[in-house]
PDB file of N, CA and C in Angstrom:
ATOM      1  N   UNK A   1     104.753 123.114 103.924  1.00  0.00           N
ATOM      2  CA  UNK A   1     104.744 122.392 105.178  1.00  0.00           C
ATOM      3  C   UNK A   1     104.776 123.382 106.339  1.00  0.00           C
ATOM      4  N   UNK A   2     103.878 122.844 107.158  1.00  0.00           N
ATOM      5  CA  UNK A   2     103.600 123.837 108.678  1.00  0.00           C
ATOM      6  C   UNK A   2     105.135 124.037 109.419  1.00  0.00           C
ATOM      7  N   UNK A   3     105.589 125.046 110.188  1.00  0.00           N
ATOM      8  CA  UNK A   3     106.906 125.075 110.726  1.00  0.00           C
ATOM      9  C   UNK A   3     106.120 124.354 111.999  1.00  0.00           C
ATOM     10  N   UNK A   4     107.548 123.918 112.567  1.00  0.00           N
ATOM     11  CA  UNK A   4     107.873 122.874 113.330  1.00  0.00           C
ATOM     12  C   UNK A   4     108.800 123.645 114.612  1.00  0.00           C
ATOM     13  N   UNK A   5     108.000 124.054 115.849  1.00  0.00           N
ATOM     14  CA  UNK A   5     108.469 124.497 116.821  1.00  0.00           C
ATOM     15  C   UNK A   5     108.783 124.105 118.515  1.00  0.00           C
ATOM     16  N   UNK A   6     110.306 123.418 118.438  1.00  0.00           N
ATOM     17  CA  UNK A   6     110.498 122.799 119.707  1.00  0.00           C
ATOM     18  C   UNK A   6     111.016 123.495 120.947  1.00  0.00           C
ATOM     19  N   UNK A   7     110.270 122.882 122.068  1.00  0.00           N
ATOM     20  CA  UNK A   7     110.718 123.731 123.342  1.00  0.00           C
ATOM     21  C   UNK A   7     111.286 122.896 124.218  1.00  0.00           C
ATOM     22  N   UNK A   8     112.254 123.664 125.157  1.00  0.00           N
ATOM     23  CA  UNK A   8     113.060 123.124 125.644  1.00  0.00           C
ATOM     24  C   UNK A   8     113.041 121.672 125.389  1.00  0.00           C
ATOM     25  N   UNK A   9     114.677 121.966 124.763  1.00  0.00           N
ATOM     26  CA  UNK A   9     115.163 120.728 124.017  1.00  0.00           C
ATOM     27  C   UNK A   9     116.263 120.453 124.408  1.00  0.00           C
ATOM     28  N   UNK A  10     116.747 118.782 124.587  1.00  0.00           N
ATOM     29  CA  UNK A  10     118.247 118.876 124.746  1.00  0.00           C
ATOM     30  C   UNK A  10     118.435 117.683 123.666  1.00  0.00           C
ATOM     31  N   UNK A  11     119.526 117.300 123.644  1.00  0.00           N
ATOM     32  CA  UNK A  11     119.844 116.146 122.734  1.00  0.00           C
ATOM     33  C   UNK A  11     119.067 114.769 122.325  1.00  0.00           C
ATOM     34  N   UNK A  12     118.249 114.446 123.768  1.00  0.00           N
ATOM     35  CA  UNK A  12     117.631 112.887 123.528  1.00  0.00           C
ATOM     36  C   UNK A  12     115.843 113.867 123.379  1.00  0.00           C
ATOM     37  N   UNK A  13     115.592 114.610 123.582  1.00  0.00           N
ATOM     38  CA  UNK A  13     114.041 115.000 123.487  1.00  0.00           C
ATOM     39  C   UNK A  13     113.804 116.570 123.467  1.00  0.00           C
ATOM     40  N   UNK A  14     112.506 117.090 123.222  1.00  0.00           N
ATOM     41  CA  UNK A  14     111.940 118.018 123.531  1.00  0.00           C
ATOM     42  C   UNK A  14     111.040 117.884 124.425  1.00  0.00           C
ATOM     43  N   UNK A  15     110.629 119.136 125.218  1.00  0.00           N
ATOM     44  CA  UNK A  15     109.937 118.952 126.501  1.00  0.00           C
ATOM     45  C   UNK A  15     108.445 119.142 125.386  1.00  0.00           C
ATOM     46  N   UNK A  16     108.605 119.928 124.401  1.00  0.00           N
ATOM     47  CA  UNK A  16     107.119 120.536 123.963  1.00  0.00           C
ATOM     48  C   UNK A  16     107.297 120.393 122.048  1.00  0.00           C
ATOM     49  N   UNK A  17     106.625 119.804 121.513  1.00  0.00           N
ATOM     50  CA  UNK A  17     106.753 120.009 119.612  1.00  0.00           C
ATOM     51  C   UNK A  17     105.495 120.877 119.409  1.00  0.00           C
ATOM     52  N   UNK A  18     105.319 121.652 118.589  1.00  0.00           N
ATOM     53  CA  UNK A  18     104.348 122.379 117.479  1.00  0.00           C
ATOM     54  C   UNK A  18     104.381 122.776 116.500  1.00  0.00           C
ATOM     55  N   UNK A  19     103.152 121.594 115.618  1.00  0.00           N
ATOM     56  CA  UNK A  19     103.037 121.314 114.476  1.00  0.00           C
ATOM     57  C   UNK A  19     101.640 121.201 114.294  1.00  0.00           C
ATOM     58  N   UNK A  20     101.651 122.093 113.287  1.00  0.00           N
ATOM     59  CA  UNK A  20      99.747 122.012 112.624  1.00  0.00           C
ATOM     60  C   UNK A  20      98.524 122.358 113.566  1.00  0.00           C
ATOM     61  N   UNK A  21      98.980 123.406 114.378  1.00  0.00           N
ATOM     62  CA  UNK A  21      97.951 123.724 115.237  1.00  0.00           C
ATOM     63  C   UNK A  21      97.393 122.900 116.719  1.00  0.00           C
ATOM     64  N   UNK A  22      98.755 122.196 116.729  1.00  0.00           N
ATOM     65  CA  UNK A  22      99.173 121.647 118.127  1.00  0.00           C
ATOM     66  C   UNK A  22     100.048 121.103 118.625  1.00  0.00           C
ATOM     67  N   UNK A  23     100.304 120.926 119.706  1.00  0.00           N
ATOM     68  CA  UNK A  23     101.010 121.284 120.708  1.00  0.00           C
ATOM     69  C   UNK A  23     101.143 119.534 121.360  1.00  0.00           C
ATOM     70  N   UNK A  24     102.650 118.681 121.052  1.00  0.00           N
ATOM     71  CA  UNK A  24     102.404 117.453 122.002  1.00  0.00           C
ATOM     72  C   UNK A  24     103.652 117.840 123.061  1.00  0.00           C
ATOM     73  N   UNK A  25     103.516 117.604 124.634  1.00  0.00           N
ATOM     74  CA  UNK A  25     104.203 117.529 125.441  1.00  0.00           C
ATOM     75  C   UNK A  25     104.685 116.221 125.591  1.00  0.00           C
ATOM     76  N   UNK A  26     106.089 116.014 125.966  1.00  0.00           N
ATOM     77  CA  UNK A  26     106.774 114.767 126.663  1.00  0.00           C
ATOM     78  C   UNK A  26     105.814 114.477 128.033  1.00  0.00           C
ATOM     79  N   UNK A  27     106.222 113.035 128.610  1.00  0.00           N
ATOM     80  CA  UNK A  27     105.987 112.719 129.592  1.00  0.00           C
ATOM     81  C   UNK A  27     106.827 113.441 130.715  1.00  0.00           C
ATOM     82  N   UNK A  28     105.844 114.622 131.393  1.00  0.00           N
ATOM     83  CA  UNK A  28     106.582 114.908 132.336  1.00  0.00           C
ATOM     84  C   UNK A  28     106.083 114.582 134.113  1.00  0.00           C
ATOM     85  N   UNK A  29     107.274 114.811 134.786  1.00  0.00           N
ATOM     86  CA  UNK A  29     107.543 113.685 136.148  1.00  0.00           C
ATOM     87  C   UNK A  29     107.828 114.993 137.005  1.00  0.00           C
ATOM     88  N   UNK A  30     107.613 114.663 138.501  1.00  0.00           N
ATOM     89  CA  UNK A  30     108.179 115.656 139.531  1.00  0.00           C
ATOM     90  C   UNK A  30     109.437 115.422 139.922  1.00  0.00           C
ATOM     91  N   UNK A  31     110.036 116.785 138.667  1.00  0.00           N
ATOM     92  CA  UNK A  31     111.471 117.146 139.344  1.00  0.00           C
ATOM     93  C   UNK A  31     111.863 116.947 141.026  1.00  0.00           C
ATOM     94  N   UNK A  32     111.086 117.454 141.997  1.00  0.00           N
ATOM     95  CA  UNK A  32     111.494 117.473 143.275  1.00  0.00           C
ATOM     96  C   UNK A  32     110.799 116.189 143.492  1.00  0.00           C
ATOM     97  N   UNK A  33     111.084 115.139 143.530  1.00  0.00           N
ATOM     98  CA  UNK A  33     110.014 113.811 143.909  1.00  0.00           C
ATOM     99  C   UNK A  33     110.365 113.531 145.189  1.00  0.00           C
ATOM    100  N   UNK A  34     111.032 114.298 146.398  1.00  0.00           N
ATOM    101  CA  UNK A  34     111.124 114.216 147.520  1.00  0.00           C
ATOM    102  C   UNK A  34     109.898 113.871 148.489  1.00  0.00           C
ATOM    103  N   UNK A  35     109.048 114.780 147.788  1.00  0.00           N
ATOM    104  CA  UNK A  35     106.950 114.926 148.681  1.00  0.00           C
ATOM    105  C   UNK A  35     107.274 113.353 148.497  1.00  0.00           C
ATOM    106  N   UNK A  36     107.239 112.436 147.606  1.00  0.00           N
ATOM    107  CA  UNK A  36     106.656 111.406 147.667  1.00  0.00           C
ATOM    108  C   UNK A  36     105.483 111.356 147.043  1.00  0.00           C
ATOM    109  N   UNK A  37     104.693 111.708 147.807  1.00  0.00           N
ATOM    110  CA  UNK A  37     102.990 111.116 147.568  1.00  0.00           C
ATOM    111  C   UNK A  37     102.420 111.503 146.036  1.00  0.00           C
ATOM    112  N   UNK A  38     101.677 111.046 145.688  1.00  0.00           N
ATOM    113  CA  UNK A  38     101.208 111.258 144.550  1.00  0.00           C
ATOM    114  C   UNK A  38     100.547 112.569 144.339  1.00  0.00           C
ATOM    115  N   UNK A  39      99.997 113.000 145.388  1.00  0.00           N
ATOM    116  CA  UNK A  39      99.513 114.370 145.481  1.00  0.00           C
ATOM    117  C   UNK A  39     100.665 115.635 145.127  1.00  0.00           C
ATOM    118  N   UNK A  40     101.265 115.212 146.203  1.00  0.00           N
ATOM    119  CA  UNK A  40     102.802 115.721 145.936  1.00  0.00           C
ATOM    120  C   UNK A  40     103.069 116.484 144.220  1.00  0.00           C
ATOM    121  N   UNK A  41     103.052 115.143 144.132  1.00  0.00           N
ATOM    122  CA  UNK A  41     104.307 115.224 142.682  1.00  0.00           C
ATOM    123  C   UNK A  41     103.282 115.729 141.529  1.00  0.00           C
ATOM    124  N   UNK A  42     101.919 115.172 141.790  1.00  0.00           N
ATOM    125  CA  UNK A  42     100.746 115.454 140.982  1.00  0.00           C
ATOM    126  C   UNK A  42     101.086 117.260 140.661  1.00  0.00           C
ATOM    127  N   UNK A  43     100.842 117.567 141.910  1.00  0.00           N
ATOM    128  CA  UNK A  43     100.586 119.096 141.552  1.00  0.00           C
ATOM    129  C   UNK A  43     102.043 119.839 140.948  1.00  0.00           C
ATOM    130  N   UNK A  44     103.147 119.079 141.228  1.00  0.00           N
ATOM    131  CA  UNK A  44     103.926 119.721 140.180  1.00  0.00           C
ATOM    132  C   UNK A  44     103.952 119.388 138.985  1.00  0.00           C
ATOM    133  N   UNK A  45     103.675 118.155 138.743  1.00  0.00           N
ATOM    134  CA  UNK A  45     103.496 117.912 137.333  1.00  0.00           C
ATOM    135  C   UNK A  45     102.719 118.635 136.692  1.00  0.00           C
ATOM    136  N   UNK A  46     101.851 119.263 137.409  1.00  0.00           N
ATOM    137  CA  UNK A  46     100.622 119.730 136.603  1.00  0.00           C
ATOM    138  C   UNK A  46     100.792 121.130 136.404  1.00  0.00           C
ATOM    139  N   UNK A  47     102.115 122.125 137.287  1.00  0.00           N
ATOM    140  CA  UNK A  47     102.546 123.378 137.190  1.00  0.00           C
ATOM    141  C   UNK A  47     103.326 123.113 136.186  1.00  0.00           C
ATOM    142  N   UNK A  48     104.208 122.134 136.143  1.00  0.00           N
ATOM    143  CA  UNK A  48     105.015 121.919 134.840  1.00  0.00           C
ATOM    144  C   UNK A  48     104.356 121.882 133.454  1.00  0.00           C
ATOM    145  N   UNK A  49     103.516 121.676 133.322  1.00  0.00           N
ATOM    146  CA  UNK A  49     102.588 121.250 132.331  1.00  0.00           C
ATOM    147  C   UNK A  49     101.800 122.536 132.022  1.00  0.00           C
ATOM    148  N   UNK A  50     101.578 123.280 132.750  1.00  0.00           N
ATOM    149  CA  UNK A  50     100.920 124.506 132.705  1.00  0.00           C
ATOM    150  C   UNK A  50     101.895 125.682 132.126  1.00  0.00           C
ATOM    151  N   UNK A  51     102.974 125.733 132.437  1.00  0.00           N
ATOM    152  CA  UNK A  51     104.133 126.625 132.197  1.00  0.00           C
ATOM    153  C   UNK A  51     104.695 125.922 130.366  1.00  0.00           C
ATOM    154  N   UNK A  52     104.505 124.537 130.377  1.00  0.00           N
ATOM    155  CA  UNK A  52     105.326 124.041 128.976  1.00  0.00           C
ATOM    156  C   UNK A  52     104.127 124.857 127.997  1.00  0.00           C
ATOM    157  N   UNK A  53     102.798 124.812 128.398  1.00  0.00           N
ATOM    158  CA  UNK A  53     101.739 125.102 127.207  1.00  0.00           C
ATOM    159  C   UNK A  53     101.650 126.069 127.196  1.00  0.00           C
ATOM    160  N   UNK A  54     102.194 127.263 128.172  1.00  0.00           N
ATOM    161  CA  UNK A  54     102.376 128.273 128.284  1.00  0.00           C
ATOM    162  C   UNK A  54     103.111 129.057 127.035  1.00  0.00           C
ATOM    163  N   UNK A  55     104.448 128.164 127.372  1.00  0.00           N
ATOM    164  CA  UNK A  55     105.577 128.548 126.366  1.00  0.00           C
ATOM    165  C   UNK A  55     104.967 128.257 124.958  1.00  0.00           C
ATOM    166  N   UNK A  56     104.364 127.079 124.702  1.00  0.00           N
ATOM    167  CA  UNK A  56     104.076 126.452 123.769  1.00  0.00           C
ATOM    168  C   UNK A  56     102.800 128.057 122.962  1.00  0.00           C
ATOM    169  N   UNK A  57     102.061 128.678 123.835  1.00  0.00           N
ATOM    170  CA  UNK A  57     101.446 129.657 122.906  1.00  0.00           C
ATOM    171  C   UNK A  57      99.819 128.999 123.923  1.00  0.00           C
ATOM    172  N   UNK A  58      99.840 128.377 124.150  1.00  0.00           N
ATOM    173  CA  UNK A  58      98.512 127.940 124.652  1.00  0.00           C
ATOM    174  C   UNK A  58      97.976 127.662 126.217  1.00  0.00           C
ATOM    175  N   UNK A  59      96.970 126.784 126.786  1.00  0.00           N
ATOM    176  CA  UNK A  59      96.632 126.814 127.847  1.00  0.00           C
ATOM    177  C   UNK A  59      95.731 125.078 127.964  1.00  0.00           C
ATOM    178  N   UNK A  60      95.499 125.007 129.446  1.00  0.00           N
ATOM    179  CA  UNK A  60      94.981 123.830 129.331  1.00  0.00           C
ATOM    180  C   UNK A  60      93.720 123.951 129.631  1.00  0.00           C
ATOM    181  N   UNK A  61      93.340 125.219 129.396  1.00  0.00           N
ATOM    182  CA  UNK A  61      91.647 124.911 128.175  1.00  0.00           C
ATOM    183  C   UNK A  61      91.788 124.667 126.969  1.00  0.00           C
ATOM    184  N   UNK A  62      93.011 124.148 126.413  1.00  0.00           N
ATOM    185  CA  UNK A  62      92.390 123.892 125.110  1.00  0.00           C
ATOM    186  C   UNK A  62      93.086 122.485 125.279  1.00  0.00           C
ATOM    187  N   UNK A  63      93.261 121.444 125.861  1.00  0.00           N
ATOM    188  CA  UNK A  63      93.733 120.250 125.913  1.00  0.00           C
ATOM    189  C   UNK A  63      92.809 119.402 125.403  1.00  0.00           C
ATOM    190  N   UNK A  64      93.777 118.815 124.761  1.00  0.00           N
ATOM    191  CA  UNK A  64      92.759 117.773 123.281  1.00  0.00           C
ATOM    192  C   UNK A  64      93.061 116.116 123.905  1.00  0.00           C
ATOM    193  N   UNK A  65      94.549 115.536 124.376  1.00  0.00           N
ATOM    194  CA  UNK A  65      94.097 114.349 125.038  1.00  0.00           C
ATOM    195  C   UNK A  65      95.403 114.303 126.323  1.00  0.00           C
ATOM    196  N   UNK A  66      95.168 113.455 127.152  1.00  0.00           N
ATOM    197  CA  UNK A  66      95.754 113.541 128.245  1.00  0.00           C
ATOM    198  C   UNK A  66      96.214 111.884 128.553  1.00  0.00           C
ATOM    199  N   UNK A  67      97.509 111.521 128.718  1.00  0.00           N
ATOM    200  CA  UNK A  67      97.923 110.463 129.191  1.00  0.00           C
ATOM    201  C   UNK A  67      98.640 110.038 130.673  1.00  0.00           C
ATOM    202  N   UNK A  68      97.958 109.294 131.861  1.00  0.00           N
ATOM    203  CA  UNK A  68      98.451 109.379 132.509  1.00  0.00           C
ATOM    204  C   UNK A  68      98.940 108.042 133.009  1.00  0.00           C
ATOM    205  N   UNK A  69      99.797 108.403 133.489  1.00  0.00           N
ATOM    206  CA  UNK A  69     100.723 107.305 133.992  1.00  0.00           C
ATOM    207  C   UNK A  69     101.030 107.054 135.654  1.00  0.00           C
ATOM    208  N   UNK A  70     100.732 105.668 135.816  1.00  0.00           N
ATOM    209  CA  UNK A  70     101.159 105.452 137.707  1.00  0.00           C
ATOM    210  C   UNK A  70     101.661 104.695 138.019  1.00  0.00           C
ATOM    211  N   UNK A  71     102.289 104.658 138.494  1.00  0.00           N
ATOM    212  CA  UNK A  71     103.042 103.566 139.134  1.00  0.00           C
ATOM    213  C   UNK A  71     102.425 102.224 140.382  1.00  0.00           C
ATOM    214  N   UNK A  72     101.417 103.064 141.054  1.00  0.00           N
ATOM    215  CA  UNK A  72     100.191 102.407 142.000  1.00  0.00           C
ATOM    216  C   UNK A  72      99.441 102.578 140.829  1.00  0.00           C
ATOM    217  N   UNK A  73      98.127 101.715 140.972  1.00  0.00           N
ATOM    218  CA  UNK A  73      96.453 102.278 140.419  1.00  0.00           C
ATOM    219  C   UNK A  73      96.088 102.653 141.864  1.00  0.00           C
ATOM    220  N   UNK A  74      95.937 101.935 142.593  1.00  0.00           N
ATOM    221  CA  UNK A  74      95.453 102.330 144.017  1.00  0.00           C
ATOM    222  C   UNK A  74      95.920 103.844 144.233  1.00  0.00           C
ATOM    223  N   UNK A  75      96.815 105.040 143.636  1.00  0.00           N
ATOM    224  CA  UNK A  75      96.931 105.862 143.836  1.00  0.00           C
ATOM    225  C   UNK A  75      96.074 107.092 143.021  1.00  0.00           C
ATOM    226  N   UNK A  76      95.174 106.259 142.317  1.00  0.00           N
ATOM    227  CA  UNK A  76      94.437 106.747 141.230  1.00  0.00           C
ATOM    228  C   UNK A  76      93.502 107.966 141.886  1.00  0.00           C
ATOM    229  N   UNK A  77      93.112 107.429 143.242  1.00  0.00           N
ATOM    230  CA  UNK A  77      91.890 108.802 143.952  1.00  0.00           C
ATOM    231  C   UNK A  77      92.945 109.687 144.271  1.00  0.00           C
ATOM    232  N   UNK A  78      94.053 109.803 145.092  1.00  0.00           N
ATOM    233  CA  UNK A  78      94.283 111.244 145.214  1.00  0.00           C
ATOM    234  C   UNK A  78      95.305 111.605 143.622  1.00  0.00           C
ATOM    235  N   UNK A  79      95.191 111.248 142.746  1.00  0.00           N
ATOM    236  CA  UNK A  79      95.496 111.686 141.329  1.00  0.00           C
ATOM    237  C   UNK A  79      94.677 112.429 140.640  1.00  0.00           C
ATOM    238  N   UNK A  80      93.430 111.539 140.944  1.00  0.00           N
ATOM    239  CA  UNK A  80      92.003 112.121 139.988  1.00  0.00           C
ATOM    240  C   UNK A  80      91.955 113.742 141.157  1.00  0.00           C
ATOM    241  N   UNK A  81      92.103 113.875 142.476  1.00  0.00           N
ATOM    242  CA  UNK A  81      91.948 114.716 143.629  1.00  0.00           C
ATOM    243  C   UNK A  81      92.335 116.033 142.396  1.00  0.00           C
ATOM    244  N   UNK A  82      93.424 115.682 142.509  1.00  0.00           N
ATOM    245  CA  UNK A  82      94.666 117.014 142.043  1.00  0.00           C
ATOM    246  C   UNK A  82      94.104 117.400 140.377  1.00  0.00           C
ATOM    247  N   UNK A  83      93.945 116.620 139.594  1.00  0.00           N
ATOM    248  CA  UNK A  83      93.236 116.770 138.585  1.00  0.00           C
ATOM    249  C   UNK A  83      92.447 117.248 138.074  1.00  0.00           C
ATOM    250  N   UNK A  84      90.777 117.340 139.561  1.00  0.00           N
ATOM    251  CA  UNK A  84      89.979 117.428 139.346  1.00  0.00           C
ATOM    252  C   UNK A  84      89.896 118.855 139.394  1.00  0.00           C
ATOM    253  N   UNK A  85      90.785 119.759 140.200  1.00  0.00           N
ATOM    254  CA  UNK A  85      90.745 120.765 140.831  1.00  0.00           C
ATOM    255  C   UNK A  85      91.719 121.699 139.871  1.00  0.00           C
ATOM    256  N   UNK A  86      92.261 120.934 139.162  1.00  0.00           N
ATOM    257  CA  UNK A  86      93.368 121.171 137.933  1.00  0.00           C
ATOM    258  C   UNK A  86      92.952 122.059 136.632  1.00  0.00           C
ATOM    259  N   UNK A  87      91.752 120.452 136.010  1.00  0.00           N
ATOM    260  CA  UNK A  87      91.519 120.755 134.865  1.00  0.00           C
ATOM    261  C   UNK A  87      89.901 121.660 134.676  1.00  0.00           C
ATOM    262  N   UNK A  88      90.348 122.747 133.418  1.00  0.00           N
ATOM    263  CA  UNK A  88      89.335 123.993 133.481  1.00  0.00           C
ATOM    264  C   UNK A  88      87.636 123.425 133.285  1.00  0.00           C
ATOM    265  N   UNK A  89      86.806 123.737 133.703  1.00  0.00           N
ATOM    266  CA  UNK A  89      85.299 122.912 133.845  1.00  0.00           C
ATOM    267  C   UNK A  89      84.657 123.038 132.656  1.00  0.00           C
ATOM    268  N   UNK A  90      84.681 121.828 132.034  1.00  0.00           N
ATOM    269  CA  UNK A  90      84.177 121.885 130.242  1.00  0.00           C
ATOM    270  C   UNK A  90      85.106 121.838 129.486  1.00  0.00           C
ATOM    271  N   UNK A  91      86.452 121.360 129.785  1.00  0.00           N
ATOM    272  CA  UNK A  91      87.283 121.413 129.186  1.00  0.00           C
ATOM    273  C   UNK A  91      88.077 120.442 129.097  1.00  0.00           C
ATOM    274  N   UNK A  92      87.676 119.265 129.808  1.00  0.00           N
ATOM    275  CA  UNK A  92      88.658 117.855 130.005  1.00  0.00           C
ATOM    276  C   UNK A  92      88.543 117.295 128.929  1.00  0.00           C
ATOM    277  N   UNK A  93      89.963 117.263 128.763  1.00  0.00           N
ATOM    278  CA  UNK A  93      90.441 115.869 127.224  1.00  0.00           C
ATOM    279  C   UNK A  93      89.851 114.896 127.610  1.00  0.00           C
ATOM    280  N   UNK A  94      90.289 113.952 126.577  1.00  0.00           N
ATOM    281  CA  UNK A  94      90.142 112.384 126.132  1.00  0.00           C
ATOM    282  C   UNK A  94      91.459 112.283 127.490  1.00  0.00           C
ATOM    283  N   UNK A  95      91.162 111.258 127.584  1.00  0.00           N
ATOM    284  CA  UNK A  95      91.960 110.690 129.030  1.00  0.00           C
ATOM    285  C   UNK A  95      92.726 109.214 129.232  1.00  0.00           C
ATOM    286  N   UNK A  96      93.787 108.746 128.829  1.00  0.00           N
ATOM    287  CA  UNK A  96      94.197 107.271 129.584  1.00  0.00           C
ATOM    288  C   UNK A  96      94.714 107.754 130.086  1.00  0.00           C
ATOM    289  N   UNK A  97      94.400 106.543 131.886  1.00  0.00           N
ATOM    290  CA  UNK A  97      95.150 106.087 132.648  1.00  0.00           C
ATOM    291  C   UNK A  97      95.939 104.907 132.863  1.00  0.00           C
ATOM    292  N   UNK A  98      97.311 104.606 133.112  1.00  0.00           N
ATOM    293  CA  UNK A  98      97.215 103.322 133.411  1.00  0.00           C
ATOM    294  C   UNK A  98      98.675 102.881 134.128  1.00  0.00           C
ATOM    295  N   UNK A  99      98.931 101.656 134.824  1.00  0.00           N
ATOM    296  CA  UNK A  99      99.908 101.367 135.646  1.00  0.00           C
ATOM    297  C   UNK A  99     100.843 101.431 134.920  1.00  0.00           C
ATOM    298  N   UNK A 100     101.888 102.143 135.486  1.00  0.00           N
ATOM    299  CA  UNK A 100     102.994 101.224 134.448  1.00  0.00           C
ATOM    300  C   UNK A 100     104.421 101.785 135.155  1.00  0.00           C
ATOM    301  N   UNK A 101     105.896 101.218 134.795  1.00  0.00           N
ATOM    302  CA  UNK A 101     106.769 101.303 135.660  1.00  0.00           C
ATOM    303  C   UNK A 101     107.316 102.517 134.601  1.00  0.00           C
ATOM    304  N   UNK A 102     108.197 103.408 135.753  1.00  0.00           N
ATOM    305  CA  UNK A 102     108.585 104.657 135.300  1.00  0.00           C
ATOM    306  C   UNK A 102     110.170 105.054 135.027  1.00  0.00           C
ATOM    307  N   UNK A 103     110.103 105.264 134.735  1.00  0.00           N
ATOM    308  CA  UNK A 103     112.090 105.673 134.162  1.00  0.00           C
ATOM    309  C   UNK A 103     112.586 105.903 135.694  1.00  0.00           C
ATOM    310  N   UNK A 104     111.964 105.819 136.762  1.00  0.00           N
ATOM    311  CA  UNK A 104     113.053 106.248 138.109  1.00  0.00           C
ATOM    312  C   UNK A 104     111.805 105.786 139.135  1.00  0.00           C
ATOM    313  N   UNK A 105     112.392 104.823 140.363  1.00  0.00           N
ATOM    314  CA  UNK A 105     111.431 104.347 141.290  1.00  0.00           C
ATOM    315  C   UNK A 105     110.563 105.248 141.912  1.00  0.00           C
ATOM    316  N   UNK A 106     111.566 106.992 141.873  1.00  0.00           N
ATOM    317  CA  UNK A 106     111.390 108.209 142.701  1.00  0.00           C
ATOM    318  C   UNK A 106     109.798 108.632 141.765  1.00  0.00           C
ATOM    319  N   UNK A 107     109.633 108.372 140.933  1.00  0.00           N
ATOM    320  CA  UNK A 107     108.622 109.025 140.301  1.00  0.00           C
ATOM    321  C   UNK A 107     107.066 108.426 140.804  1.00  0.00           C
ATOM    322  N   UNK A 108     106.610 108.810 141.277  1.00  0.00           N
ATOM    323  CA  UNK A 108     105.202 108.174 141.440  1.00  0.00           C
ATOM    324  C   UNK A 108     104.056 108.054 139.859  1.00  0.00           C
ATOM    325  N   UNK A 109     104.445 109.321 139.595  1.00  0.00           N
ATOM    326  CA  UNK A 109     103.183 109.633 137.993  1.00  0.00           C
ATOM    327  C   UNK A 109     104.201 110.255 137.023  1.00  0.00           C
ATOM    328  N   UNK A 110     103.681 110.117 136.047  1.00  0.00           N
ATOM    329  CA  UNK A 110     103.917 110.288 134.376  1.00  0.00           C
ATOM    330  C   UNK A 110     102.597 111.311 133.928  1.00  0.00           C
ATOM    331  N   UNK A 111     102.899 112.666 133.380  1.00  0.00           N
ATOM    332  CA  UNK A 111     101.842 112.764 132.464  1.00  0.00           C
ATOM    333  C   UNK A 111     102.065 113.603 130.970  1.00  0.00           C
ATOM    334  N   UNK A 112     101.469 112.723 129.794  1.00  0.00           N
ATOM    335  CA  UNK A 112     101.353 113.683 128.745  1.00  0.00           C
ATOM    336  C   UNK A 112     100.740 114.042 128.038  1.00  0.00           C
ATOM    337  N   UNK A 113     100.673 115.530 127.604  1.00  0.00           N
ATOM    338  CA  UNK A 113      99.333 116.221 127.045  1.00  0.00           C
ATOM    339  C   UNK A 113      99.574 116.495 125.588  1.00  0.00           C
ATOM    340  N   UNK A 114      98.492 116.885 124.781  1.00  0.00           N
ATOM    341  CA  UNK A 114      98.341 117.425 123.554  1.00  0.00           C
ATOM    342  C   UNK A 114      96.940 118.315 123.680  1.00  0.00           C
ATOM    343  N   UNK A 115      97.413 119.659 123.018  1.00  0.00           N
ATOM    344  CA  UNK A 115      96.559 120.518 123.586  1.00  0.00           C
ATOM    345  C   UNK A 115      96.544 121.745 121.920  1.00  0.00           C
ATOM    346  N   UNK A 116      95.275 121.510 121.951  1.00  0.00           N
ATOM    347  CA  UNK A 116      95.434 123.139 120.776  1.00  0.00           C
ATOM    348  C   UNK A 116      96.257 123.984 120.487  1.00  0.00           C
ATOM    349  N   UNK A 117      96.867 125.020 119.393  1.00  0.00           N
ATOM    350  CA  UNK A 117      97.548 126.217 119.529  1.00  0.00           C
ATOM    351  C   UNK A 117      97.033 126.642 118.614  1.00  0.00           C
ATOM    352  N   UNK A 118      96.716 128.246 119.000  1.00  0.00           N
ATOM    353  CA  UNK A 118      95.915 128.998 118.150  1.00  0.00           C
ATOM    354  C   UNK A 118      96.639 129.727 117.405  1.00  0.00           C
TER     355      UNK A 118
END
């Protein structure tokens, strides 16, 4: 059996698992959700996310599917904005989006990835 490697972990979750040549991230949210705006929080989510696959051994050129989460849909254009400018060109996962209510009102977006490890 493949070893089984978790990153930052505390008692109820891991931020990152790797198993069998990939890599699933938790749903992660903007720590500072002060910005507000979806743009805001977008682009930290997406430094957060960059740094977990980091740790994880990998990068988000190799992202295999992507789940995102909003709290608006109407906030969907400046989401896709931050995204677009985000993700590497030729390299975008499989993708849901969709409304949905979030563990804290403060959170505007949710996102979680699964991404290759070489």
């Amino acid at each position: 059996m493949a070893e089984i490697k978790r990153f930052q972990t505390n008692p109820r979750m891991s931020g990152a698992v790797v198993h069998g040549g990939v890599v699933s991230l938790s749903g992660q949210v903007a720590i500072d959700h002060r910005g507000g705006t979806v743009a805001n929080q977008a682009r930290e989510v997406l430094e957060r996310i960059d740094l977990l696959l980091a740790d994880a051994g990998t990068d988000k050129s190799k992202l295999l599917t992507a789940n995102l989460y909003l709290t608006d849909i109407a906030s969907l254009q400046a989401l896709n904005m931050a995204w677009d400018r985000w993700v590497v060109p030729g390299c975008a996962p499989t993708r849901t989006t969709i409304q949905a209510v979030l563990a804290s009102p403060d959170y505007a977006l949710e996102i979680a990835v699964t991404a290759a490890v070489d």
